[in-house]
PDB file of N, CA and C in Angstrom:
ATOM      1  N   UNK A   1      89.592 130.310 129.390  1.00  0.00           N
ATOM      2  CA  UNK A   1      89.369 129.971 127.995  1.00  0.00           C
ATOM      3  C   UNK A   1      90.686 129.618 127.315  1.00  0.00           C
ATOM      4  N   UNK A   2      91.529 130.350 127.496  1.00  0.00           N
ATOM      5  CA  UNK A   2      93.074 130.093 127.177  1.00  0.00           C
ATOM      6  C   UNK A   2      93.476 129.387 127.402  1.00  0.00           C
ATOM      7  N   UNK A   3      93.493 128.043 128.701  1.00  0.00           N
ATOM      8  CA  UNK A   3      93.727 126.971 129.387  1.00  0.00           C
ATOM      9  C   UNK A   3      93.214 125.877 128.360  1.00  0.00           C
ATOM     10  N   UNK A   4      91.666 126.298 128.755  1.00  0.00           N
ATOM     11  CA  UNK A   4      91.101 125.173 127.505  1.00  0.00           C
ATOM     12  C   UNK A   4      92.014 124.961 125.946  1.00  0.00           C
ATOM     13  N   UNK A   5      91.825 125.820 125.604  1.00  0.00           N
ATOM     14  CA  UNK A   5      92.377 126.030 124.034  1.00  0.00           C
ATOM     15  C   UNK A   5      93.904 125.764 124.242  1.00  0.00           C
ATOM     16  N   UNK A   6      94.681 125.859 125.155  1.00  0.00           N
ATOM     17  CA  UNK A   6      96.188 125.081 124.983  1.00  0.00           C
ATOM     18  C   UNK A   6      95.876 123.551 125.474  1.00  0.00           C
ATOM     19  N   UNK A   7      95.348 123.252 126.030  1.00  0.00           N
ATOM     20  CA  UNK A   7      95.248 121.862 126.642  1.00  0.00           C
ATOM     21  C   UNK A   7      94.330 121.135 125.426  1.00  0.00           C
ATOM     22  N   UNK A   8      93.330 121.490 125.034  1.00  0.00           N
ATOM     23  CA  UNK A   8      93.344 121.316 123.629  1.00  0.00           C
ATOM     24  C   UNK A   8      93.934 120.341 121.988  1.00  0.00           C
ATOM     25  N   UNK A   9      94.563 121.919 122.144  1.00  0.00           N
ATOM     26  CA  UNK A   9      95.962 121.865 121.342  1.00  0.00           C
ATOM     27  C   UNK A   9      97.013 120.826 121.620  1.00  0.00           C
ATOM     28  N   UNK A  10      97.166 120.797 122.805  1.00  0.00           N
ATOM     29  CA  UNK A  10      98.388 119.716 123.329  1.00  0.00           C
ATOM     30  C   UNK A  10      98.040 118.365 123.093  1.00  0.00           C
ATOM     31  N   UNK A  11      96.375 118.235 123.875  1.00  0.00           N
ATOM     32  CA  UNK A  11      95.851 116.201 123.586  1.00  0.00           C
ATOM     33  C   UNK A  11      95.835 115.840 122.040  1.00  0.00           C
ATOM     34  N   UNK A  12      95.386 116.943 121.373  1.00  0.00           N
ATOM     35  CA  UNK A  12      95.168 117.135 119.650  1.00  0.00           C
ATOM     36  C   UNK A  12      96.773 116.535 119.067  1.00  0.00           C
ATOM     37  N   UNK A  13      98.057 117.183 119.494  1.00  0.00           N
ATOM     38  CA  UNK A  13      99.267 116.803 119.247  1.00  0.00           C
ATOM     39  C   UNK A  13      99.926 115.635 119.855  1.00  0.00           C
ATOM     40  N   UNK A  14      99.438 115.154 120.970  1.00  0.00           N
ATOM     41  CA  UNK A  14      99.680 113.959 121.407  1.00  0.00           C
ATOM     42  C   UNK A  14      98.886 112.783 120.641  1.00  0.00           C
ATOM     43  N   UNK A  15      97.560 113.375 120.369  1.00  0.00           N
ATOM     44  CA  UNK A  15      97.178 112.082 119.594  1.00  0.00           C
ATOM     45  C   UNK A  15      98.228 111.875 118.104  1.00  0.00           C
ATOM     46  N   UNK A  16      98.280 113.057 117.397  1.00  0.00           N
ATOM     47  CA  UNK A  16      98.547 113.157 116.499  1.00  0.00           C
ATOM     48  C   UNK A  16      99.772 112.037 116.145  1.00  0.00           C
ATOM     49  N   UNK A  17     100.900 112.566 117.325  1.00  0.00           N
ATOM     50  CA  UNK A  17     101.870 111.544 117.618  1.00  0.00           C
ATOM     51  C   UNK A  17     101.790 110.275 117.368  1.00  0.00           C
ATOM     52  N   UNK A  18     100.747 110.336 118.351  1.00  0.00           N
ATOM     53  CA  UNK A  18     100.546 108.608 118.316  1.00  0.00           C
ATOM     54  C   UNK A  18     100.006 108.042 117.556  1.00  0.00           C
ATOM     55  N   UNK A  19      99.164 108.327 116.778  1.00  0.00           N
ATOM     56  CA  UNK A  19      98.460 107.441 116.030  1.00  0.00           C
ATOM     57  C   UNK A  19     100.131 107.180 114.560  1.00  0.00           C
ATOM     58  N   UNK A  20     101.079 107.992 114.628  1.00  0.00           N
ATOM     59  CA  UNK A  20     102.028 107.549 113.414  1.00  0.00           C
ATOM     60  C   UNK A  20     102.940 106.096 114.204  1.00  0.00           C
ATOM     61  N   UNK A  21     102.463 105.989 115.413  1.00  0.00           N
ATOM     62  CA  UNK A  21     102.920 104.823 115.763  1.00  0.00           C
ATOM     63  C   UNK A  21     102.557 103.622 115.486  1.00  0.00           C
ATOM     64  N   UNK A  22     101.600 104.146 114.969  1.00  0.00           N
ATOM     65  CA  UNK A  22     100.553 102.819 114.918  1.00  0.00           C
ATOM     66  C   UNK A  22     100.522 102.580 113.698  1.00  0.00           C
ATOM     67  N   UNK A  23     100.000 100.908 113.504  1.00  0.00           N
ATOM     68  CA  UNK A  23      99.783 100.110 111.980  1.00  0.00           C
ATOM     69  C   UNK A  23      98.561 100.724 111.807  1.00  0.00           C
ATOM     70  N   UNK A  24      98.039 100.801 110.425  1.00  0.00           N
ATOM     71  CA  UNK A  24      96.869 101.087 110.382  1.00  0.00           C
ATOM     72  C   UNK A  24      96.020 100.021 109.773  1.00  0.00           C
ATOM     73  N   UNK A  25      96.473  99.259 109.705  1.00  0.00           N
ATOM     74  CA  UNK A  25      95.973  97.565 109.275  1.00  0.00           C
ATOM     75  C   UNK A  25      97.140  96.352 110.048  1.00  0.00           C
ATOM     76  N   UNK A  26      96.478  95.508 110.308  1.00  0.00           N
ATOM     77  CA  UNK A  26      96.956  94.241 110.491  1.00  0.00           C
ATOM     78  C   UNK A  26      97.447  93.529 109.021  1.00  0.00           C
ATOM     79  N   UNK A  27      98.103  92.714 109.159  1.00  0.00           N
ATOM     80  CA  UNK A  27      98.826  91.790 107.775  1.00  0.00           C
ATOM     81  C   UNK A  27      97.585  91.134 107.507  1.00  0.00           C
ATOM     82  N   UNK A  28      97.215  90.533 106.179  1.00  0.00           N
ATOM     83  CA  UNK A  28      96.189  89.464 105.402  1.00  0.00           C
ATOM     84  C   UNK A  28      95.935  88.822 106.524  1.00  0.00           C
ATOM     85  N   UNK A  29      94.807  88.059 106.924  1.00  0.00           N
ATOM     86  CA  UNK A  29      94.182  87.022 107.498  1.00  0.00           C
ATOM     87  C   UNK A  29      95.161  85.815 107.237  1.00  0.00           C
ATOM     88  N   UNK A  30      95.920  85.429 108.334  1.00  0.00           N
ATOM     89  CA  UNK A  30      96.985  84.361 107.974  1.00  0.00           C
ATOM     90  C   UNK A  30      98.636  84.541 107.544  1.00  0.00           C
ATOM     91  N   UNK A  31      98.379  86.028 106.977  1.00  0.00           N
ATOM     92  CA  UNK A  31      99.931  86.209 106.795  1.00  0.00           C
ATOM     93  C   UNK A  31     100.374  87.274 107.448  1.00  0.00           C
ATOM     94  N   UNK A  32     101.780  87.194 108.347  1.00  0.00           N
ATOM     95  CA  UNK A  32     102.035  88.318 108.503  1.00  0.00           C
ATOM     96  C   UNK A  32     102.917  89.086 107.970  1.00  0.00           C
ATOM     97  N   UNK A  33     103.223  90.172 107.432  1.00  0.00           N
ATOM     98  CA  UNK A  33     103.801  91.079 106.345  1.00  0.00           C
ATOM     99  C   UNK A  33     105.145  90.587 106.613  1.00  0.00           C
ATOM    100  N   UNK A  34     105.619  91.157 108.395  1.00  0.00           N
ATOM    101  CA  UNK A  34     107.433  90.612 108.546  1.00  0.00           C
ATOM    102  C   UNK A  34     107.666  89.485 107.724  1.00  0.00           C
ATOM    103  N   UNK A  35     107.019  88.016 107.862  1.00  0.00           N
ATOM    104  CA  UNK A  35     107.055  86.601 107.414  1.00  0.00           C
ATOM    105  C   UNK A  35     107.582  86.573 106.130  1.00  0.00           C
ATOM    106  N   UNK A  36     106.287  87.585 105.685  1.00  0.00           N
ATOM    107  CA  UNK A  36     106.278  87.544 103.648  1.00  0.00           C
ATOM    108  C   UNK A  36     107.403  87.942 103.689  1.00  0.00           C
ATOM    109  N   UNK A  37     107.362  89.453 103.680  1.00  0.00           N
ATOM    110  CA  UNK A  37     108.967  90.097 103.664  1.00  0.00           C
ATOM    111  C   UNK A  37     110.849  89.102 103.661  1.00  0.00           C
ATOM    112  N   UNK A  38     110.379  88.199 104.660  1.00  0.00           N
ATOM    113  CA  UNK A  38     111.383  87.399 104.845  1.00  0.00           C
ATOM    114  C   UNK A  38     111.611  86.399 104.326  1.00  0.00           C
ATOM    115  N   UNK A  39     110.518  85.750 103.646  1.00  0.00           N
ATOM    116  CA  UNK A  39     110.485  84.838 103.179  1.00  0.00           C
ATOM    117  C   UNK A  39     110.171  84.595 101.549  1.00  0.00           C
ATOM    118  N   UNK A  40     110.552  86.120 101.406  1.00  0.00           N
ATOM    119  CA  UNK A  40     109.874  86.725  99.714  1.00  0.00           C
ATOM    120  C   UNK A  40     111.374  85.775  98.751  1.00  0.00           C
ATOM    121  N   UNK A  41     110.993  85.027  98.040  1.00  0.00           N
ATOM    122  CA  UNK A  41     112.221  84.731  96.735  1.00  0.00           C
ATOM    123  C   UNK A  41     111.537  84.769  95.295  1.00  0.00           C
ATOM    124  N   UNK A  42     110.586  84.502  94.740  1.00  0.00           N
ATOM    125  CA  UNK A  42     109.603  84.272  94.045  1.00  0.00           C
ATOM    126  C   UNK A  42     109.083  85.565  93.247  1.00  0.00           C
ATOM    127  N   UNK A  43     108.381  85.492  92.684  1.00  0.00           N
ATOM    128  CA  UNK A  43     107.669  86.754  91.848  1.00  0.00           C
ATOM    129  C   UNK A  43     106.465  86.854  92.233  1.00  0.00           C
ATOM    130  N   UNK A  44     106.281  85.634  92.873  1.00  0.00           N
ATOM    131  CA  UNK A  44     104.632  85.225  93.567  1.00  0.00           C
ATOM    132  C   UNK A  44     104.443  85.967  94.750  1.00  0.00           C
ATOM    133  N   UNK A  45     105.939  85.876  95.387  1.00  0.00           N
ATOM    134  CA  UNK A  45     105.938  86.588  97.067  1.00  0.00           C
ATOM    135  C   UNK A  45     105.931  87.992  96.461  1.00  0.00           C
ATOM    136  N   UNK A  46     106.715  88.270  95.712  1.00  0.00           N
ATOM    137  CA  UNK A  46     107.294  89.583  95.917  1.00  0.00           C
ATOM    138  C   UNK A  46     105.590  90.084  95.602  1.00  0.00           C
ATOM    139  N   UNK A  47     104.888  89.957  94.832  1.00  0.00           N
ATOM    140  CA  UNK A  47     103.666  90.348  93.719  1.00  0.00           C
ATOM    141  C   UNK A  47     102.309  90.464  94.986  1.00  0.00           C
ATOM    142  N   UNK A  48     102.701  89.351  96.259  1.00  0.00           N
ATOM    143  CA  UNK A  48     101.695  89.152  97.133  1.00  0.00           C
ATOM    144  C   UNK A  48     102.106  90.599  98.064  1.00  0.00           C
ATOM    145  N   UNK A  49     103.253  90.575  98.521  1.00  0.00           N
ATOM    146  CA  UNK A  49     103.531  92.144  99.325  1.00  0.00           C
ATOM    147  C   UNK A  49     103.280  92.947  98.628  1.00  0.00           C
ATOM    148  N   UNK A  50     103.487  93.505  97.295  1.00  0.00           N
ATOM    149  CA  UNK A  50     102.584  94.446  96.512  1.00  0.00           C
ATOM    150  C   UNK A  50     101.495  95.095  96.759  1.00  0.00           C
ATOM    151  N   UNK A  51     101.026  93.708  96.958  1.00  0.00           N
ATOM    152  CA  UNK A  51      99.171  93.679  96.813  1.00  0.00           C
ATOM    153  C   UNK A  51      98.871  94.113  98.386  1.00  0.00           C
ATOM    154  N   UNK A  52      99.429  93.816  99.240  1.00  0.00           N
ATOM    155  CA  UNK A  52      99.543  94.140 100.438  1.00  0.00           C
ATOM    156  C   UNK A  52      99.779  95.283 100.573  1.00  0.00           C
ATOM    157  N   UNK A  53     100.557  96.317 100.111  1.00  0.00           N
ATOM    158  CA  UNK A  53     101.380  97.329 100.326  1.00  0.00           C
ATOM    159  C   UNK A  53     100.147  98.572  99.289  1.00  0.00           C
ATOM    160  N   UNK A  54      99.543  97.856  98.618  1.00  0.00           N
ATOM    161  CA  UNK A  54      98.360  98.528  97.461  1.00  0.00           C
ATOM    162  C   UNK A  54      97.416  98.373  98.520  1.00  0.00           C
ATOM    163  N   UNK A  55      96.493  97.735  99.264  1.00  0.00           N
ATOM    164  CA  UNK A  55      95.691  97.758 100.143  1.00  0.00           C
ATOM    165  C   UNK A  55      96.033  98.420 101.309  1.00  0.00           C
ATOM    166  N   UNK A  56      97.374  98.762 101.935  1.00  0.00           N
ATOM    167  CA  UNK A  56      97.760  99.760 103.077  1.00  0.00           C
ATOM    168  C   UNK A  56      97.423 100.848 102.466  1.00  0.00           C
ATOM    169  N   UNK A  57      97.707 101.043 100.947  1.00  0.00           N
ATOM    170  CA  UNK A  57      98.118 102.550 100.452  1.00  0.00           C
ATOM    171  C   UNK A  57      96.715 103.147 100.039  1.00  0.00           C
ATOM    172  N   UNK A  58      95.423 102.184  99.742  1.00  0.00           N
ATOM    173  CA  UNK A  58      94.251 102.295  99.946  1.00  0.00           C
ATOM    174  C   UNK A  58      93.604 103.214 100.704  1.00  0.00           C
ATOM    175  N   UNK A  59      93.490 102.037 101.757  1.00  0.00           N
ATOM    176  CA  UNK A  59      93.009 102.485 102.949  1.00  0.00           C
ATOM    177  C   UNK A  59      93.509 103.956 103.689  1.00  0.00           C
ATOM    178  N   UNK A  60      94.959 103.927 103.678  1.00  0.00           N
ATOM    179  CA  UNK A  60      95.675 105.501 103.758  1.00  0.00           C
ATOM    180  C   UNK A  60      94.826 106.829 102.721  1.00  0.00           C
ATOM    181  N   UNK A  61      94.624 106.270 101.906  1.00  0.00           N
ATOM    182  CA  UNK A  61      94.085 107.330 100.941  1.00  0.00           C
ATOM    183  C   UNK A  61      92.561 107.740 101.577  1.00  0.00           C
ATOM    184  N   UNK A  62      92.204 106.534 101.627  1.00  0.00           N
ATOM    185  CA  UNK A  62      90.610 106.806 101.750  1.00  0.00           C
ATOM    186  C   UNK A  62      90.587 107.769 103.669  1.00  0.00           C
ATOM    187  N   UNK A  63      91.541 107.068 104.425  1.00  0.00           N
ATOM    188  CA  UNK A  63      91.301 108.097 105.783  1.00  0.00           C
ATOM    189  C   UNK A  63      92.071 109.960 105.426  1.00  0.00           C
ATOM    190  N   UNK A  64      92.841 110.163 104.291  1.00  0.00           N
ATOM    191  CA  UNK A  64      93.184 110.836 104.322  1.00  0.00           C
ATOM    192  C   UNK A  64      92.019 111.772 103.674  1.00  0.00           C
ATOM    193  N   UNK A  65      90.970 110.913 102.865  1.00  0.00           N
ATOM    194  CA  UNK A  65      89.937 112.161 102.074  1.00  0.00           C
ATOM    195  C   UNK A  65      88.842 112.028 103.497  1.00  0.00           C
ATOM    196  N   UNK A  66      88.666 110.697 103.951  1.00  0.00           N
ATOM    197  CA  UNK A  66      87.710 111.620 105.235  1.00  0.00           C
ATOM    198  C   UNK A  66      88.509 112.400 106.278  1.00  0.00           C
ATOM    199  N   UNK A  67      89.527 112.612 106.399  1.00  0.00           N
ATOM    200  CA  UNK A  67      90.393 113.803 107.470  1.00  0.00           C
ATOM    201  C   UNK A  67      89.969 115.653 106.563  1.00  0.00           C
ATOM    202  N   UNK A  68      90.138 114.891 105.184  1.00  0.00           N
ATOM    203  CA  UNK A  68      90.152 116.327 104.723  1.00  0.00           C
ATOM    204  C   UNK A  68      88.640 116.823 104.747  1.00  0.00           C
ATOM    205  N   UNK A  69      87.466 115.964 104.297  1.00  0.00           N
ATOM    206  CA  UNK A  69      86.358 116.332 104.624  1.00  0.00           C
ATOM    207  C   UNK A  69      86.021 116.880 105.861  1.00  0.00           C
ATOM    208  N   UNK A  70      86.399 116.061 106.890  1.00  0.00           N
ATOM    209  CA  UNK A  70      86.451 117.043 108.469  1.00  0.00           C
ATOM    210  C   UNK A  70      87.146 118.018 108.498  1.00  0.00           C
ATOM    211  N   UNK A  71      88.137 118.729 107.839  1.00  0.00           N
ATOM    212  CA  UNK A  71      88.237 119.658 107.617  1.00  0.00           C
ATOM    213  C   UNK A  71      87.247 120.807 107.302  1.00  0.00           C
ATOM    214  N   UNK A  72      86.988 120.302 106.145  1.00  0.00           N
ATOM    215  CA  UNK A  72      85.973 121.194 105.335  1.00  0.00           C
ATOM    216  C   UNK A  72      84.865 121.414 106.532  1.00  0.00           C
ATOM    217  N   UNK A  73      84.196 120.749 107.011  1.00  0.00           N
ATOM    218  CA  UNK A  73      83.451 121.022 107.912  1.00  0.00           C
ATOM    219  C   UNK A  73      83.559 121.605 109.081  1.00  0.00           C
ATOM    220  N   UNK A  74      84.577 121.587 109.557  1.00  0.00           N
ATOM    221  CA  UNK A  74      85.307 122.238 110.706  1.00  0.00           C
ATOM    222  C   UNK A  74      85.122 123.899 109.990  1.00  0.00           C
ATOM    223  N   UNK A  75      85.727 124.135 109.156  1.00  0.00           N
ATOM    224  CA  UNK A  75      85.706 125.750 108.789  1.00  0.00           C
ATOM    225  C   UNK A  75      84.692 126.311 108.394  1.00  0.00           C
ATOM    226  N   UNK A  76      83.600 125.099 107.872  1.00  0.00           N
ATOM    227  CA  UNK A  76      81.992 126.007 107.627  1.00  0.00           C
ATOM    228  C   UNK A  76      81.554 126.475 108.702  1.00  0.00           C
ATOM    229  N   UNK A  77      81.734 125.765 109.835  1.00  0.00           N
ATOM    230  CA  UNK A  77      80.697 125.758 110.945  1.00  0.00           C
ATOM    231  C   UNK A  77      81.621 127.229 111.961  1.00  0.00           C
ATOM    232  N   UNK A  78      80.899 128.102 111.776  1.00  0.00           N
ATOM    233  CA  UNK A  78      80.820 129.391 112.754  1.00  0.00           C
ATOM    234  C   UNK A  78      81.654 129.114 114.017  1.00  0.00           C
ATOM    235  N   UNK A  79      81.150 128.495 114.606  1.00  0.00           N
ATOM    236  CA  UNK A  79      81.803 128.250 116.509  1.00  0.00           C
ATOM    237  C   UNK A  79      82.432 127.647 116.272  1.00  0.00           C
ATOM    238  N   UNK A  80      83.333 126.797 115.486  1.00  0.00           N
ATOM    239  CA  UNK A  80      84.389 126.378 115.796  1.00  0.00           C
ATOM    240  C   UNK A  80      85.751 126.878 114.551  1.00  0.00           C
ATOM    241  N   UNK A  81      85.677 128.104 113.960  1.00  0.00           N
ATOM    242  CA  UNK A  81      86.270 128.829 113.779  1.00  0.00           C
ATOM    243  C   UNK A  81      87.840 129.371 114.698  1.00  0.00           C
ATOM    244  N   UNK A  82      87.409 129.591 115.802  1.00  0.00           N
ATOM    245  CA  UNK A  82      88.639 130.418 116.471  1.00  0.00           C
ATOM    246  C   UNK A  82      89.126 128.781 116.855  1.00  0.00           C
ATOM    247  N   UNK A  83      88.802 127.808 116.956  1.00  0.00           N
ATOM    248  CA  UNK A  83      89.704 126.828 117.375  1.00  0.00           C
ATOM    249  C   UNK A  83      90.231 126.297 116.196  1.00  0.00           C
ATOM    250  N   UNK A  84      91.448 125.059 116.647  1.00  0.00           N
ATOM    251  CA  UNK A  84      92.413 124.514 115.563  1.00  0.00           C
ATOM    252  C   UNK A  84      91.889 123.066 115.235  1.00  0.00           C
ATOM    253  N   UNK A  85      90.499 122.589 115.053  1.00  0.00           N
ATOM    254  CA  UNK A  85      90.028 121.872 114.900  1.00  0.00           C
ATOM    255  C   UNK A  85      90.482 121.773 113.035  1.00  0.00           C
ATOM    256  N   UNK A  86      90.180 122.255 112.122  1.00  0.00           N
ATOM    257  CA  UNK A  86      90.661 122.246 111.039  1.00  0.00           C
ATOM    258  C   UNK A  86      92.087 122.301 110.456  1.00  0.00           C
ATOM    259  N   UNK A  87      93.091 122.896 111.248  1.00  0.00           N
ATOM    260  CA  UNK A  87      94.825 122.808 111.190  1.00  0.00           C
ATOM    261  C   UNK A  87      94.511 121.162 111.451  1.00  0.00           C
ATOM    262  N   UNK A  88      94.653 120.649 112.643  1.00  0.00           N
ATOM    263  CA  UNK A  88      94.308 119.496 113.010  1.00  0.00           C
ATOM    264  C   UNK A  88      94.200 118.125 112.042  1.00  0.00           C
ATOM    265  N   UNK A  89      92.674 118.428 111.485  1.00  0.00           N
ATOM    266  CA  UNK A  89      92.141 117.226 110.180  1.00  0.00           C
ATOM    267  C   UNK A  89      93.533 117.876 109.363  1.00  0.00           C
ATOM    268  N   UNK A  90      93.947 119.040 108.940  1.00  0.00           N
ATOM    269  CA  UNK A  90      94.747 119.176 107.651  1.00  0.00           C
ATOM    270  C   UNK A  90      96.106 118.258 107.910  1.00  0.00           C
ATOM    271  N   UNK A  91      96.713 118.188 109.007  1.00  0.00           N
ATOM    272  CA  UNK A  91      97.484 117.756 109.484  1.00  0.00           C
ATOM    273  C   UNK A  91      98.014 116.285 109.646  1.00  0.00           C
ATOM    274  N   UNK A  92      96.630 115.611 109.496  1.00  0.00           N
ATOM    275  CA  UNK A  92      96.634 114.422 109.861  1.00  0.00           C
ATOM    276  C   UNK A  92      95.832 114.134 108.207  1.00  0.00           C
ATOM    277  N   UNK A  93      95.624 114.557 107.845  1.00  0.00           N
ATOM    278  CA  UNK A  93      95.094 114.018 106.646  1.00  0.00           C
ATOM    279  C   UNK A  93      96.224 114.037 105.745  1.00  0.00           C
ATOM    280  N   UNK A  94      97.160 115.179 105.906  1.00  0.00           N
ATOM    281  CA  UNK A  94      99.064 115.147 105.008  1.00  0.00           C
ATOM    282  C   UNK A  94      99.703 114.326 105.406  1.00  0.00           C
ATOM    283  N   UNK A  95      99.826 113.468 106.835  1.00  0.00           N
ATOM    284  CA  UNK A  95     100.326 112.822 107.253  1.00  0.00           C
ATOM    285  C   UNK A  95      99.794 111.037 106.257  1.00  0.00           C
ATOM    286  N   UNK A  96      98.228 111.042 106.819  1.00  0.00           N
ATOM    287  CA  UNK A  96      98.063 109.532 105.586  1.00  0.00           C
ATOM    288  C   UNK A  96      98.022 110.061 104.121  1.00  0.00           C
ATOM    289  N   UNK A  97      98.423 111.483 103.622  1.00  0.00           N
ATOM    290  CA  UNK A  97      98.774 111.604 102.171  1.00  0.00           C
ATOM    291  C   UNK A  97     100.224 110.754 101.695  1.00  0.00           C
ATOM    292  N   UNK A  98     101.035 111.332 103.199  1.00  0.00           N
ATOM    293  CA  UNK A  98     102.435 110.728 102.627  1.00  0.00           C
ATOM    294  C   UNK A  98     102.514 109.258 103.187  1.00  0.00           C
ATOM    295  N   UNK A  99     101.782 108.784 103.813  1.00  0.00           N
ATOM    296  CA  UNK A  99     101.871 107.260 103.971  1.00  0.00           C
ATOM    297  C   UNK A  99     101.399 106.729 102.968  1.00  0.00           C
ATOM    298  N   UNK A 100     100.683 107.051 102.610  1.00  0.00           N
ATOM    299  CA  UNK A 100      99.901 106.065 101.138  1.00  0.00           C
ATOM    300  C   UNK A 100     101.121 106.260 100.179  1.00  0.00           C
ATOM    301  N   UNK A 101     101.479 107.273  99.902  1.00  0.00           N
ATOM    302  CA  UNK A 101     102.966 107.416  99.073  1.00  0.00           C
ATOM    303  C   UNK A 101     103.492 106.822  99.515  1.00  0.00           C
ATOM    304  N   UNK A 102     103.955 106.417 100.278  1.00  0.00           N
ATOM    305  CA  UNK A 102     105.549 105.407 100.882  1.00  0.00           C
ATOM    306  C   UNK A 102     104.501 103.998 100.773  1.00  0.00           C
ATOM    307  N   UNK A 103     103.597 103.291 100.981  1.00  0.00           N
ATOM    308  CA  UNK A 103     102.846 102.438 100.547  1.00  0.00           C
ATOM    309  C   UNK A 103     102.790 102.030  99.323  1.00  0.00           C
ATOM    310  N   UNK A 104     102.739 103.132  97.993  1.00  0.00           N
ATOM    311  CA  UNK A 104     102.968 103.000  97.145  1.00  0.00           C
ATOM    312  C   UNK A 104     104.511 102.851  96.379  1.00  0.00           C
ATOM    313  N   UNK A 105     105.093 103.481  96.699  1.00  0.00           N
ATOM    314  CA  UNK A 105     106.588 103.508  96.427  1.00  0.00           C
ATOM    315  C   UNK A 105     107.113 102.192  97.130  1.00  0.00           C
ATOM    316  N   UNK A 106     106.471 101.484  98.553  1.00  0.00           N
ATOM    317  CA  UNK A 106     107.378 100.025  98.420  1.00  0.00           C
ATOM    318  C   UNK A 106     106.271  98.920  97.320  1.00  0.00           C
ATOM    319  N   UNK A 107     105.082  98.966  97.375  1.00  0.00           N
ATOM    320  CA  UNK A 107     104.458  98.252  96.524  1.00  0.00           C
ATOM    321  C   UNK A 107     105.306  98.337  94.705  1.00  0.00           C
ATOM    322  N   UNK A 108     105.895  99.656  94.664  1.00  0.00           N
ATOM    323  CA  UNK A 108     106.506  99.511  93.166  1.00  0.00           C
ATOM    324  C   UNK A 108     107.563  98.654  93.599  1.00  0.00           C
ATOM    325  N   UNK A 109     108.310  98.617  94.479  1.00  0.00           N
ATOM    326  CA  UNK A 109     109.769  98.352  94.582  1.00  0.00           C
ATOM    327  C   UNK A 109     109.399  96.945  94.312  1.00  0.00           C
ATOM    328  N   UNK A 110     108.802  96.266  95.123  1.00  0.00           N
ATOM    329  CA  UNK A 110     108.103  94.905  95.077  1.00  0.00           C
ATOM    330  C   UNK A 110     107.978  94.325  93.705  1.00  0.00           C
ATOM    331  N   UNK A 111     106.683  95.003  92.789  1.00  0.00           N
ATOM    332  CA  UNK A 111     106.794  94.600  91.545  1.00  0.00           C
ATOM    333  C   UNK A 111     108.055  94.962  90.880  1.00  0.00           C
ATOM    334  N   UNK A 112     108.901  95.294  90.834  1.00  0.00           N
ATOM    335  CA  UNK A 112     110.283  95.650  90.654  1.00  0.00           C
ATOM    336  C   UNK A 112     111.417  94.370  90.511  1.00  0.00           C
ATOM    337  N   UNK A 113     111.107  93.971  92.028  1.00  0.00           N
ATOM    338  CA  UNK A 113     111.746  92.625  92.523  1.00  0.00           C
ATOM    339  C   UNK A 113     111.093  91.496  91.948  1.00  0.00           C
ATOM    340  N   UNK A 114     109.636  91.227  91.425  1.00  0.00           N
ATOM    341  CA  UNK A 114     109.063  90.435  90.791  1.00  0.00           C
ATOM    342  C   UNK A 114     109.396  90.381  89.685  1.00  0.00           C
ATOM    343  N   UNK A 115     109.517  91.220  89.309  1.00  0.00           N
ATOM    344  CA  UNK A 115     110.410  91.263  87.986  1.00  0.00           C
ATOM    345  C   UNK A 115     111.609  90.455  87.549  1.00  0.00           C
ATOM    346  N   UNK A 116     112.359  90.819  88.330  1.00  0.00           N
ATOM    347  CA  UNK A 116     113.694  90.327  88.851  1.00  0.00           C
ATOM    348  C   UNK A 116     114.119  88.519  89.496  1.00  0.00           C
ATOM    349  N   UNK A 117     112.961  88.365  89.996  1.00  0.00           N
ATOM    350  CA  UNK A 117     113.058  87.619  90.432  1.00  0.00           C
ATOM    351  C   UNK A 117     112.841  85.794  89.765  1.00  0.00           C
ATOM    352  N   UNK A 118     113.507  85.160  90.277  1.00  0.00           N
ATOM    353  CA  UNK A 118     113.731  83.891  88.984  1.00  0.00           C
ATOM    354  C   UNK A 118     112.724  82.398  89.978  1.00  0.00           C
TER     355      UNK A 118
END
């Protein structure tokens, strides 16, 4: 039983890993973010990565309230109590809390630069 429950624990932290490797969206249909980024001079560009960076920070939000809901459910349910199924969702749901923050914080910087920009 102890075997189970560390081996577990371990694939649970390997995913965990990995999934911060990963994009959690592709760039707009047609644009890709590096491109914009590089090719931003305008108030138009800067205003379009924004909007980009507001739709990452979205979507981050919204997987972070269904992580926390699996939470919640994880701790109602009796039998799966003694396991770390709920550390787990909490874990990964703080993780797209603070991505949507950094999503949001470059989307300001952006309108910032739109600002700025001539």
């Amino acid at each position: 039983m102890k075997t189970w429950k560390t081996l577990s624990v371990a694939i649970a932290m390997l995913a965990v890993g990995a999934l911060s490797y990963l994009p959690f969206t592709a760039a707009e249909e047609g644009h890709d973010i590096d491109q914009m980024i590089a090719a931003a001079k305008t108030p138009a560009d800067h205003e379009a990565i924004a909007a980009y960076y507001d739709k990452e920070a979205q979507e981050a939000s919204q997987k972070q309230a269904e992580h926390k809901k699996m939470e919640e459910m994880y701790k109602k349910n009796p039998s799966l109590l003694k396991s770390n199924f709920a550390f787990h969702c909490d874990l990964i749901a703080a993780n797209y809390g603070k991505t949507a923050k950094e999503y949001q914080d470059l989307a300001k910087l952006h309108r910032e630069m739109a600002k700025s920009a001539k």
